[in-house]
Protein backbone atom coordinates (compact mmCIF):
# COMPACT_ATOMS: atom_id res chain seq x y z
CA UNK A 1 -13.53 26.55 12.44
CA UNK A 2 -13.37 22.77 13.42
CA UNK A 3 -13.29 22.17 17.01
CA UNK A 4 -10.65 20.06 18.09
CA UNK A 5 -12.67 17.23 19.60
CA UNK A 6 -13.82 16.99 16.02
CA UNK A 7 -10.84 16.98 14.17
CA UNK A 8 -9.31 14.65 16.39
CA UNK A 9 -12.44 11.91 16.04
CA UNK A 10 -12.38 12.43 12.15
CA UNK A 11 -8.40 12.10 11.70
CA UNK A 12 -8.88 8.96 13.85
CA UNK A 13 -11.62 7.24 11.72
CA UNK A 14 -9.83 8.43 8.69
CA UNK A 15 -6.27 7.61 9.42
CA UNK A 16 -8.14 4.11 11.21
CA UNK A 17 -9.49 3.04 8.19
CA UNK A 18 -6.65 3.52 5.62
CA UNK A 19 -3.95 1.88 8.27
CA UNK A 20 -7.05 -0.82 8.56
CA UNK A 21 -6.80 -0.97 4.78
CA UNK A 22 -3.39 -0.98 4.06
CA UNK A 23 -2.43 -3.22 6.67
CA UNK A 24 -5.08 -6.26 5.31
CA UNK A 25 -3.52 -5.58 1.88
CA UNK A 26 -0.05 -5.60 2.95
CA UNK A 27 -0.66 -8.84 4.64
CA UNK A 28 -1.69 -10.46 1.45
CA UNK A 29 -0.07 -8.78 -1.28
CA UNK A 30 -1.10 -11.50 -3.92
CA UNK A 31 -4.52 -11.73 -3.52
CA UNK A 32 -4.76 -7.92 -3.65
CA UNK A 33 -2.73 -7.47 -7.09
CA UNK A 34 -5.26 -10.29 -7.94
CA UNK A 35 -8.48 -7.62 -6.92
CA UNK A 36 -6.51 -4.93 -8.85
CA UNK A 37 -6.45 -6.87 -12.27
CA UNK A 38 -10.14 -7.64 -11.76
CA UNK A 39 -10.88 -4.11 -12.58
CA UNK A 40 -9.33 -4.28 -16.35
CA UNK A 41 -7.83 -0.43 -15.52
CA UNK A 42 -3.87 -1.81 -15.56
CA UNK A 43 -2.17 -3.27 -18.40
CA UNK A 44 -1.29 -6.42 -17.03
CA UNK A 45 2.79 -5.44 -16.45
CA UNK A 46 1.93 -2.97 -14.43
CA UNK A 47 -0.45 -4.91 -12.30
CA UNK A 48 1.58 -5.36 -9.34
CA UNK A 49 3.58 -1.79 -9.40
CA UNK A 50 0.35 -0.58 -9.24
CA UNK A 51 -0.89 -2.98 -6.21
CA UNK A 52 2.26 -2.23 -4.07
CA UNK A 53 1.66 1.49 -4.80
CA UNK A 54 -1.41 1.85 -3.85
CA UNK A 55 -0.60 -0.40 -0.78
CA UNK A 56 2.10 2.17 0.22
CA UNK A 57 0.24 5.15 -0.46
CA UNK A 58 -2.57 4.10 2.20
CA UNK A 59 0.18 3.03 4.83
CA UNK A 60 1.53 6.43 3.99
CA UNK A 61 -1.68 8.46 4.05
CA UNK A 62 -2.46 6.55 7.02
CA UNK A 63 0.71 7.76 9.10
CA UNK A 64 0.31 10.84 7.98
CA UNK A 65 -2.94 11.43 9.32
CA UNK A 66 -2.66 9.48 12.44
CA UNK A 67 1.03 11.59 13.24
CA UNK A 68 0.64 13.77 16.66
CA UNK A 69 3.15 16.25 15.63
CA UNK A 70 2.85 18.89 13.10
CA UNK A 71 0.50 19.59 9.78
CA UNK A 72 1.48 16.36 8.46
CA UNK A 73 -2.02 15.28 8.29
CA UNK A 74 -3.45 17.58 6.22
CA UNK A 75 -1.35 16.20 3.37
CA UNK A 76 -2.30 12.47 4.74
CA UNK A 77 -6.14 13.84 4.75
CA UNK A 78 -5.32 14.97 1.05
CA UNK A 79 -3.91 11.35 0.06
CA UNK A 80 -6.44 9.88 1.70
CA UNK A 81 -9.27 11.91 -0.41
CA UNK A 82 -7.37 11.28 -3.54
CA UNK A 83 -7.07 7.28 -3.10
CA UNK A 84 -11.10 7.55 -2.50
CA UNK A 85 -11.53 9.34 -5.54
CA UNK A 86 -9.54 6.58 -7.35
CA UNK A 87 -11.01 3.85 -5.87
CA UNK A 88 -14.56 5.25 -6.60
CA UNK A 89 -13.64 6.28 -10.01
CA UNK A 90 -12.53 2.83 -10.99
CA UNK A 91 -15.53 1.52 -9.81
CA UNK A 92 -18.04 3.69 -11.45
CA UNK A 93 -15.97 2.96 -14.92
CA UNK A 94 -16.81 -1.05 -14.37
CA UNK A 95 -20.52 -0.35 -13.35
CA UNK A 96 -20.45 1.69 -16.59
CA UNK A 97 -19.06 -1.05 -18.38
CA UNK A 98 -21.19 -3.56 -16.92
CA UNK A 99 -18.93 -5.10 -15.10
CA UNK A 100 -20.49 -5.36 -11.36
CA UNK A 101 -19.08 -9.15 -10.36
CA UNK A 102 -15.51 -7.40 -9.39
CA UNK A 103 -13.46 -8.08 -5.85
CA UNK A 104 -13.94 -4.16 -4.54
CA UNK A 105 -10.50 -5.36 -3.29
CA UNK A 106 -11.74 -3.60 0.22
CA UNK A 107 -11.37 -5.31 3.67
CA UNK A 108 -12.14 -8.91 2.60
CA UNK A 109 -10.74 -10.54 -0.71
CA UNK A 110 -12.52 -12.91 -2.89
CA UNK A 111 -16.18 -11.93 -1.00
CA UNK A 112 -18.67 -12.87 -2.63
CA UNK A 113 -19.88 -9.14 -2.63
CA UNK A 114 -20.41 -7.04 -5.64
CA UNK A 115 -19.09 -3.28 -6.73
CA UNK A 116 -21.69 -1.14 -6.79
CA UNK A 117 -23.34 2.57 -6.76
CA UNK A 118 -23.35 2.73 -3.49
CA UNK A 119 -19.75 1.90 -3.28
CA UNK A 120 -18.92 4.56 -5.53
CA UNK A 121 -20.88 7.32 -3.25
CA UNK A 122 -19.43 5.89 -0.57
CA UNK A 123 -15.92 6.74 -1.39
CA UNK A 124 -16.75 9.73 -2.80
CA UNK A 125 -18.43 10.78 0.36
CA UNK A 126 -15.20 9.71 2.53
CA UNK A 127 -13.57 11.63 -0.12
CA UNK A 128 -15.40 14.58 0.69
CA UNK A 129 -15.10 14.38 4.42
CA UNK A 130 -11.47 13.81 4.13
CA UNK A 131 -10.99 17.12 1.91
CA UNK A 132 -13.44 19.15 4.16
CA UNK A 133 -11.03 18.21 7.54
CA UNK A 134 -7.97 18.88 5.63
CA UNK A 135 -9.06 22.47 4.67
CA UNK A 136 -10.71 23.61 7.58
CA UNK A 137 -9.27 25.72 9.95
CA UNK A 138 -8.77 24.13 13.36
CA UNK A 139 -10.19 25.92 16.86
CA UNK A 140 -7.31 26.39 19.26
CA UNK A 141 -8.74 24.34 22.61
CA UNK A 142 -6.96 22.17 25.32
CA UNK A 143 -8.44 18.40 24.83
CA UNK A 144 -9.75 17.42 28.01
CA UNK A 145 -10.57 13.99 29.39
CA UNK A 146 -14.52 13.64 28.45
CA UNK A 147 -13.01 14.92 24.67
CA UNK A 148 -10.53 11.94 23.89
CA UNK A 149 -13.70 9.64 26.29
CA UNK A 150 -15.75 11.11 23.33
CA UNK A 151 -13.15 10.32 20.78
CA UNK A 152 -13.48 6.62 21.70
CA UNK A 153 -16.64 6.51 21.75
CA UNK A 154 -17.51 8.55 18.74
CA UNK A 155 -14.79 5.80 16.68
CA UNK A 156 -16.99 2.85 18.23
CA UNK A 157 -20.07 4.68 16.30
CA UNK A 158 -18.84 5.78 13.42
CA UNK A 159 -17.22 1.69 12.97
CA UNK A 160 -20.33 -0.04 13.80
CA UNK A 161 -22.02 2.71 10.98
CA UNK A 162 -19.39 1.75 8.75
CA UNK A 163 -20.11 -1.91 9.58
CA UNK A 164 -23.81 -1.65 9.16
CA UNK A 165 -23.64 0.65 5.91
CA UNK A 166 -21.49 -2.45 4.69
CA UNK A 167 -23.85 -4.90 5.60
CA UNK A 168 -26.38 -2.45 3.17
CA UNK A 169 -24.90 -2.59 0.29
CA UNK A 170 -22.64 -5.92 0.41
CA UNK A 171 -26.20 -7.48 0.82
CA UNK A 172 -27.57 -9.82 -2.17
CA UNK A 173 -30.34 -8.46 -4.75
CA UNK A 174 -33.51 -9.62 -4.28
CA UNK A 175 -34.52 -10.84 -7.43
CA UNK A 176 -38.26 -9.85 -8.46
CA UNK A 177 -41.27 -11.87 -8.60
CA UNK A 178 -42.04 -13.71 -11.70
């Protein structure tokens, strides 16, 4: 059973990130259909259906899990592991194709930063996580005042993780020694 506290902190970090997400693709709708035809996965038609879907599907997913009232979030949690899945898998098929220099089309458009493996275990793993909360049975608990003081501070860590990881594997190759 998932305590509360922890349920709480992961639906916040989840829900965080996809309303984070969708909010900096909403806000530039262009550039992201732009990062979506990078990939080569769309015929080009369909390009911007696809970017205003996917848009809408992480606002959605995002309100979902973030909602106080009812099992809504388990759904959200579910569209949020899906749209991980998706993202990683359409990564993975351009590293397999050879195709690394792609906008991930994440928070940031036209970085300089490269898809890559990492990328793809990242989602996977938020993937993962997302699934795990979604099926897991909840522990019945009041939430006192140190648990939602714990809440905020357990989203400060688990951002400045995010952050760092980010940092990782956004940083440039060395290139060897000739």
């Amino acid at each position: 059973m998932l305590d509360p506290f922890l349920l709480l902190l992961a639906r916040a970090a989840l829900g965080g990130l996809m309303l984070a997400a969708a909010l900096h693709k909403l806000s530039e709708p262009a550039r992201f259909a732009d990062a979506v035809d990078g990939y080569r996965l769309v015929p080009a038609p369909l390009i911007r259906p696809t970017a205003w879907a996917i848009m809408l599907a992480e606002l959605a997913a995002a309100l979902a899990v973030l909602w106080p009232v009812g099992e809504a979030w388990r759904a959200g949690l579910g569209g949020v592991a899906g749209l991980m899945l998706a993202y990683a898998a359409a990564m993975a098929i351009n590293l397999l194709r050879g195709r690394s220099n792609v906008d991930c089309g994440c928070l940031g458009f036209g970085a300089a930063k490269r898809i890559r493996w990492a990328m793809v275990g990242r989602g996977g793993a938020l993937a993962a996580v997302s699934a795990l909360v979604a099926l897991a049975p909840a522990a019945v608990r009041p939430l006192l005042w140190i648990d939602w003081f714990g809440v905020g501070v357990g989203l400060l860590c688990v951002l400045l993780l995010y952050i760092a990881f980010d940092a990782i594997i956004g940083a440039p190759l060395r290139e060897k020694a000739r």
